[in-house]
Protein backbone atom coordinates (compact mmCIF):
# COMPACT_ATOMS: atom_id res chain seq x y z
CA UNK A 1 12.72 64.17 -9.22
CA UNK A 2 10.21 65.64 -11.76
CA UNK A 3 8.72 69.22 -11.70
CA UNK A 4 5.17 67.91 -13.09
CA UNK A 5 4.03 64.49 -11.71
CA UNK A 6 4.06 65.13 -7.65
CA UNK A 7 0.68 64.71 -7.03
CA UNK A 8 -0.95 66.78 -3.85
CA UNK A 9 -1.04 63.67 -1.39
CA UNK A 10 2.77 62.74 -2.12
CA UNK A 11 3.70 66.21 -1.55
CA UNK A 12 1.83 65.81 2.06
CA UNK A 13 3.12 62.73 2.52
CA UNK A 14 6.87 63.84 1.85
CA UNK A 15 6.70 66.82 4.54
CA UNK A 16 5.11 64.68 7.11
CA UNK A 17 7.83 62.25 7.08
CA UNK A 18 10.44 64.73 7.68
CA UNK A 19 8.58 66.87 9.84
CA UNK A 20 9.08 63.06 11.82
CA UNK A 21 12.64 62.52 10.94
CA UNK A 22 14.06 66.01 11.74
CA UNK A 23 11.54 65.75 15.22
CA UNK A 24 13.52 62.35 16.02
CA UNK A 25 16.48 62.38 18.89
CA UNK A 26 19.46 61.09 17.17
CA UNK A 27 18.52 61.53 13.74
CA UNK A 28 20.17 64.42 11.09
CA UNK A 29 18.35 66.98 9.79
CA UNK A 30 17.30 66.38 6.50
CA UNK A 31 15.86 68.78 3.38
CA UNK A 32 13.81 67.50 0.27
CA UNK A 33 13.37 69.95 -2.87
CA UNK A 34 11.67 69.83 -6.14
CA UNK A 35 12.79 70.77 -9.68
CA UNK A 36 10.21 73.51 -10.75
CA UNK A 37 11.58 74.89 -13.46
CA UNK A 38 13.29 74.01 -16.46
CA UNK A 39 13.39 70.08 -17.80
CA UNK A 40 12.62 67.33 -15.65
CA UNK A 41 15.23 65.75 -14.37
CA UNK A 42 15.73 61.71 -13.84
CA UNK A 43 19.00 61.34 -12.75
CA UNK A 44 20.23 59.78 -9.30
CA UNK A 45 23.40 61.20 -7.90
CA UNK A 46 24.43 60.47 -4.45
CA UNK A 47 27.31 62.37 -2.69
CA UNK A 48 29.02 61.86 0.42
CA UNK A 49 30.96 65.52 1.50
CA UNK A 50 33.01 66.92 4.43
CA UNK A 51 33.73 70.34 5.95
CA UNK A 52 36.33 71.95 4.91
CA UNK A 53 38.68 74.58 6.39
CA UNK A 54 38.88 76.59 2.96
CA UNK A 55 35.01 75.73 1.45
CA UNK A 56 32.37 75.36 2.95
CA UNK A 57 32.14 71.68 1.58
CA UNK A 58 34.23 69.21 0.10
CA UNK A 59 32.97 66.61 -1.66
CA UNK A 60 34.70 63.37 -1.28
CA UNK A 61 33.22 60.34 -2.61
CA UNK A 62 29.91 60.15 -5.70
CA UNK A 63 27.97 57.51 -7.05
CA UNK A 64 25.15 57.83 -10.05
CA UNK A 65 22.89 55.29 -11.55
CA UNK A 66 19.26 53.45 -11.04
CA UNK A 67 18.64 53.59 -7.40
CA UNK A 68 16.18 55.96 -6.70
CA UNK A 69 16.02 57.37 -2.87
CA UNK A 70 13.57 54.64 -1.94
CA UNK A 71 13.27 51.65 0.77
CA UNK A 72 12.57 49.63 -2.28
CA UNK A 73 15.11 50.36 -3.98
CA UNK A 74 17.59 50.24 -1.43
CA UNK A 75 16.16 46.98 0.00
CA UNK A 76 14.73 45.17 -2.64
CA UNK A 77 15.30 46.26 -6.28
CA UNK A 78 17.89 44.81 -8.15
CA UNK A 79 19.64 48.30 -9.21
CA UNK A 80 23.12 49.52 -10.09
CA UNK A 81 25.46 52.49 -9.16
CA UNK A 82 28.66 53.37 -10.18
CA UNK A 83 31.60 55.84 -8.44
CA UNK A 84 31.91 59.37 -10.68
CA UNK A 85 33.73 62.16 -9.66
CA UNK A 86 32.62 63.53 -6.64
CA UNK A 87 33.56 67.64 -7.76
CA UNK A 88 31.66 67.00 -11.31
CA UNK A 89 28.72 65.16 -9.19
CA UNK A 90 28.24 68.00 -6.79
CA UNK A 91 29.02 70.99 -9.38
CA UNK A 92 25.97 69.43 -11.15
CA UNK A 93 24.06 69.53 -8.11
CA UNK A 94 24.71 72.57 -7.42
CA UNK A 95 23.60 73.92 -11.14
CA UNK A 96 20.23 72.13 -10.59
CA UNK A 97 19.66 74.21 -7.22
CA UNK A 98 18.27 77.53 -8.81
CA UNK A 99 15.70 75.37 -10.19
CA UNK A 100 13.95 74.11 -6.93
CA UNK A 101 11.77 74.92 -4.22
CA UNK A 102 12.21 73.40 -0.52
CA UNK A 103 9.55 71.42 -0.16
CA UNK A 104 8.19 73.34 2.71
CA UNK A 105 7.93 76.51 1.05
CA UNK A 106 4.92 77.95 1.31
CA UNK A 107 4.21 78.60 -2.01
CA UNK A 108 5.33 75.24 -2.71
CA UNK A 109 2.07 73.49 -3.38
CA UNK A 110 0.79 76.27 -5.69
CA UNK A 111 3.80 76.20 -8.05
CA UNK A 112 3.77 72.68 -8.78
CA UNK A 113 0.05 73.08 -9.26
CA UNK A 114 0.81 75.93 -11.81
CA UNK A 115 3.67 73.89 -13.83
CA UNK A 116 1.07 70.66 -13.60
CA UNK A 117 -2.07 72.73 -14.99
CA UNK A 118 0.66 74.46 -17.88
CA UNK A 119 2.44 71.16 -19.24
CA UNK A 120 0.52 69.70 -21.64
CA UNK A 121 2.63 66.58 -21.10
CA UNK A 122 1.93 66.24 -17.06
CA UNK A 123 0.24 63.26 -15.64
CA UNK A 124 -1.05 63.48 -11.85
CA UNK A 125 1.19 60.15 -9.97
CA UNK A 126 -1.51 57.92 -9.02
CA UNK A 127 -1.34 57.42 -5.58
CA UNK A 128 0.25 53.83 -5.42
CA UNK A 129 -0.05 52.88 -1.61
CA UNK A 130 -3.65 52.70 -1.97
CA UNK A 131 -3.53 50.91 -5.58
CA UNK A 132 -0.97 48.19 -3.78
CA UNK A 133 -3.60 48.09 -0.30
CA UNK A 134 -6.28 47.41 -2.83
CA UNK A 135 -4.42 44.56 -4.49
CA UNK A 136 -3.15 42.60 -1.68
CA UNK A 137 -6.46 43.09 -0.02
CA UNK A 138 -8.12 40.79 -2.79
CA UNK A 139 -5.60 38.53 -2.28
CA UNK A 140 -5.39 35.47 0.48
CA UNK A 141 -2.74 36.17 3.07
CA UNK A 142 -0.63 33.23 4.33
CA UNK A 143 -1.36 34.28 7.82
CA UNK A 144 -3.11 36.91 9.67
CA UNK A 145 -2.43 38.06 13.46
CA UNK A 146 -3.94 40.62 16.02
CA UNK A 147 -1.75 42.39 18.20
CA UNK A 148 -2.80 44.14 21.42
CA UNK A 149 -1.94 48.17 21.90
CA UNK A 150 -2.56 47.60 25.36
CA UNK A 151 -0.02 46.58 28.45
CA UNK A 152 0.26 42.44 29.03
CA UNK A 153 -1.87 42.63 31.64
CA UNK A 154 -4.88 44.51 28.85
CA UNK A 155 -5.57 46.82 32.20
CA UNK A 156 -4.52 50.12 29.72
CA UNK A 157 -2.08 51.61 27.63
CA UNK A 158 1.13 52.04 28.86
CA UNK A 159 2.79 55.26 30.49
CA UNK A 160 6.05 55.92 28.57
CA UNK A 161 5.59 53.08 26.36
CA UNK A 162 3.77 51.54 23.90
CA UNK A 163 1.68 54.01 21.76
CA UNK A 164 2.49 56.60 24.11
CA UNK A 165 6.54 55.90 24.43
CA UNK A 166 6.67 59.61 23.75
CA UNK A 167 5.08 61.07 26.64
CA UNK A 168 7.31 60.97 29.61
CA UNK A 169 6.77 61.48 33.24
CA UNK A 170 10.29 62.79 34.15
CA UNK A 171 9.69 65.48 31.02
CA UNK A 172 12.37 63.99 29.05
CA UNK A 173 12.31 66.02 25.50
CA UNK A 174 10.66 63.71 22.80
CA UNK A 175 8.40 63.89 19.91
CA UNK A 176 4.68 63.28 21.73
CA UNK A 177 3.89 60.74 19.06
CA UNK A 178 6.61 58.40 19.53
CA UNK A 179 5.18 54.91 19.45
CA UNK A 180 5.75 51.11 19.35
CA UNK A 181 3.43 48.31 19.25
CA UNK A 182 4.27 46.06 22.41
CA UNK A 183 4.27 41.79 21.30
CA UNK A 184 3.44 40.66 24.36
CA UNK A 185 3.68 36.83 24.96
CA UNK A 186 0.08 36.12 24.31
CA UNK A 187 0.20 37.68 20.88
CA UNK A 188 3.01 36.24 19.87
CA UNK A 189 3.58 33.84 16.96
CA UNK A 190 6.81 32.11 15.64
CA UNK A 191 7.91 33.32 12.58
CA UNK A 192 4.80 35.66 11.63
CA UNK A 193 7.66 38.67 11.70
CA UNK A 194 11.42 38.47 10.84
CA UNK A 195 13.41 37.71 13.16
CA UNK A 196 17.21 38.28 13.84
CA UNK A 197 19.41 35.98 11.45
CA UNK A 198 22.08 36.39 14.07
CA UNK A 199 21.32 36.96 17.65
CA UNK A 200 23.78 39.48 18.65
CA UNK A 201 22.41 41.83 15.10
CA UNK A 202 21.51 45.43 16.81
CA UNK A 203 18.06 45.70 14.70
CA UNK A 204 15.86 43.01 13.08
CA UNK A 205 15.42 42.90 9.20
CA UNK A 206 12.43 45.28 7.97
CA UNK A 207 9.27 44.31 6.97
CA UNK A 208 7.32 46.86 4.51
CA UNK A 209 3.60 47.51 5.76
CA UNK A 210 0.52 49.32 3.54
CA UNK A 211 -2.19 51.08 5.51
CA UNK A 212 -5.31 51.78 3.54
CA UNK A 213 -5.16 55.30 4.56
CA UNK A 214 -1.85 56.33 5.68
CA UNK A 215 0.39 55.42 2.77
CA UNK A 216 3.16 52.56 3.43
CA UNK A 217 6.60 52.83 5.90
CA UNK A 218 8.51 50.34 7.15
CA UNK A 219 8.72 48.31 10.71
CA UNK A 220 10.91 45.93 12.33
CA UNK A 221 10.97 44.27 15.45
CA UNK A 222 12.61 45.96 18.64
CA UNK A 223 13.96 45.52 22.33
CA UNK A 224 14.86 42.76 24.36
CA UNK A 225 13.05 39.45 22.91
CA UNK A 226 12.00 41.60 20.28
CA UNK A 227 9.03 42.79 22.50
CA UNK A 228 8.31 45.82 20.69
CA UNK A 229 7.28 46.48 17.05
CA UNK A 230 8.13 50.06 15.54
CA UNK A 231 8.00 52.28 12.38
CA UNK A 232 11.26 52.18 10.95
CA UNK A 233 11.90 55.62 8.97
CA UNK A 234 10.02 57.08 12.24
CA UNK A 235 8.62 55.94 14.82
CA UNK A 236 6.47 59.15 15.31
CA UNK A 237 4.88 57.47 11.93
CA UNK A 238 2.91 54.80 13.94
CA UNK A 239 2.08 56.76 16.65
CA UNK A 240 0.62 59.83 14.21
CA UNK A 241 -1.74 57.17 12.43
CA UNK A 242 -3.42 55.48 15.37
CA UNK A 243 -4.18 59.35 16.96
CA UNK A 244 -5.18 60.42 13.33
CA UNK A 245 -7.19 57.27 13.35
CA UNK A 246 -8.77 57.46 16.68
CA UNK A 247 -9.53 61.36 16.47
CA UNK A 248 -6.72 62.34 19.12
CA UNK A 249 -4.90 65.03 18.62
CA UNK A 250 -1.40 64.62 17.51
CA UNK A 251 0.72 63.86 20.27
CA UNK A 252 -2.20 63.78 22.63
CA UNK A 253 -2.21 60.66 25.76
CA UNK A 254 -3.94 57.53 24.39
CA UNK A 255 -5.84 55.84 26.84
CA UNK A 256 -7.86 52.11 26.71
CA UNK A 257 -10.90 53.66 26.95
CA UNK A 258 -10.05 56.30 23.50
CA UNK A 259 -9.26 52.63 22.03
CA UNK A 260 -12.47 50.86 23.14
CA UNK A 261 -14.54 54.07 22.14
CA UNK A 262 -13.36 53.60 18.47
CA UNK A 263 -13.80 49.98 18.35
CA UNK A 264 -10.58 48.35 18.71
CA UNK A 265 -7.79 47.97 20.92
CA UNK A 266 -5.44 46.36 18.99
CA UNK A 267 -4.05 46.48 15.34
CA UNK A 268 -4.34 43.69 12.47
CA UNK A 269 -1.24 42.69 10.63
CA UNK A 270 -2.01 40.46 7.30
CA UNK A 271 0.81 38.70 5.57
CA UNK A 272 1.64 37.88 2.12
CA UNK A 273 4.02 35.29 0.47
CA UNK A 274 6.11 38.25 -0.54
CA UNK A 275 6.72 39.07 2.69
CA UNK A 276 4.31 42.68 2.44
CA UNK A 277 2.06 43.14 5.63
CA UNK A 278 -1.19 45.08 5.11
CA UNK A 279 -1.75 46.83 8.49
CA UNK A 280 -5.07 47.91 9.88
CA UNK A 281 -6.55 49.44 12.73
C-alpha cells in the first residue's frame, strides 16, 4: 500500500503466504506488488474483470473505499465500499503499475530498504502480531485447551493426515507441508471452537489465532464432526510452523518421536472473550 513503511519481517511474511497459496490444489494464482516510487498511495480499489475476445481484459464490475485486503477487515471491521466505474478503476490501476515491484523480485528487499533509509518521513511498521501475542498473553483467557498432534490412539502421527496430510503414499501431488490438527474425542470440548450455525454450512466460521513467533492466520474447524482443525488462508501455514518449530525441514515426515524430542506432542490453544486464540507449541 505504501512504498516506505513495509518493514523486513512483513515483507517475509507476505511471500511466504503466497508461496502457500499459489502451492495449494484448487487455489488461483495470486501476485502482491509494492508502490516504490512516487507518492504513497492509500487507496483501496477492488476489481472484478473477464477475458475478452478483443482485450486482453475487461473489466466489469469496481468497488473503492475503507476495506483494506485484510481478514480483519473483511471479517470484522465495520468498513464501507462503494461501486465506481470499473474502466476508470482499472485505468487507475493500471497507471500505478510502473511504480511497483513484484514482491518477489529479487531486488525487492533492497529497494524498499533504499526508499526507507532516503524518506525522512518513513517509520519502520512495528511488527503487530507479536505486540497483540504480548497483550493477550498478560491477559486471563476464558478457557484454555491442549490438543493432541498425534492419532486417537497417541501410538504416532498419522500417515496422510494430521500434520503430515501432505505426504501421501499413493504419490498424489501436494504441498509436503499440508497439515491439520486432528480433535479427537478425548480432546474435545463443547463450544471451546465455533461451531457450524447451520449443520448442512460447507465450512465452520473462522477463528483468528496469534503465534508468538509465526505471525497470526486464521483456522476453522474441518471434516466430518468437525474432526480436524486447519489454517484457513493455507493450510501449508500450520504445517510450516510446527516443522520450523521442531527443526524439520520444510515438508519433511513428522514423526512422535521428532514431537517427544522437542518437548511436546500436542499444541495449546488459549481463548479470549473476543473470541482471539493465542496458539502455542
Amino acid at each position: 500500500m505504501t512504498k516506505s513503511s513495509l518493514s523486513q519481517k512483513k515483507h517475509e511474511d507476505i511471500c511466504r503466504l503466497i508461496h502457500f497459496l499459489n502451492d495449494s490444489r484448487g487455489m488461483p494464482q495470486i501476485s502482491c506488488r509494492y508502490i516504490c516510487n512516487g507518492p504513497d498511495v492509500h487507496s483501496k480499489i477492488y476489481i472484478w474483470s473477464q477475458p475478452d475476445e478483443k482485450i486482453q481484459i475487461l473489466p466489469t464490475i469496481a468497488y473503492c473505499g475503507s476495506l483494506n485486503y485484510t481478514m480483519n477487515a473483511f471479517y470484522k471491521r465495520r468498513e464501507t465500499v462503494s461501486r465506481c466505474n470499473p474502466l476508470s478503476a482499472y485505468w487507475y490501476y493500471k497507471n500505478l503499475l510502473p511504480d511497483t515491484i513484484d514482491c518477489f523480485d529479487p531486488i525487492a528487499k533492497d529497494k524498499l530498504r533504499k526508499v526507507v533509509n532516503n524518506s525522512p518521513d518513513a517509520v519502520e511498521e512495528p511488527d503487530n502480531s507479536e505486540k497483540d501475542y504480548l497483550m493477550y498473553d498478560a491477559m486471563q483467557p476464558v478457557a484454555t485447551l491442549n490438543v493432541s498432534l498425534l492419532r486417537a490412539d497417541g501410538s504416532d502421527t498419522g500417515y496422510g493426515s494430521g500434520i503430515n496430510w501432505g505426504i501421501r503414499k499413493n504419490g498424489t501431488k501436494r504441498n509436503r507441508n499440508q497439515a491439520y490438527i486432528p480433535y479427537n474425542y478425548q480432546d474435545k470440548v463443547e463450544g471451546f471452537f465455533p461451531d457450524r450455525v447451520n449443520p448442512d454450512d460447507e465450512n465452520c466460521p473462522m477463528f483468528k489465532v496469534i503465534t508468538k513467533d509465526f505471525g497470526s492466520f486464521h483456522m476453522r474447524m474441518a471434516q466430518q464432526n468437525n474432526k480436524a482443525i486447519h489454517s484457513v488462508e493455507s493450510n501449508s501455514i500450520l504445517g510450516e510452523w510446527i516443522r520450523k518449530k521442531i527443526g524439520t525441514p520444510s515438508g519433511g515426515y513428522v514423526t512422535k518421536q521428532m514431537l517427544e524430542l522437542y518437548g511436546k506432542t500436542y499444541v495449546t490453544f488459549r481463548k479470549y472473550s473476543d473470541g482471539t486464540y493465542l496458539l502455542d507449541f
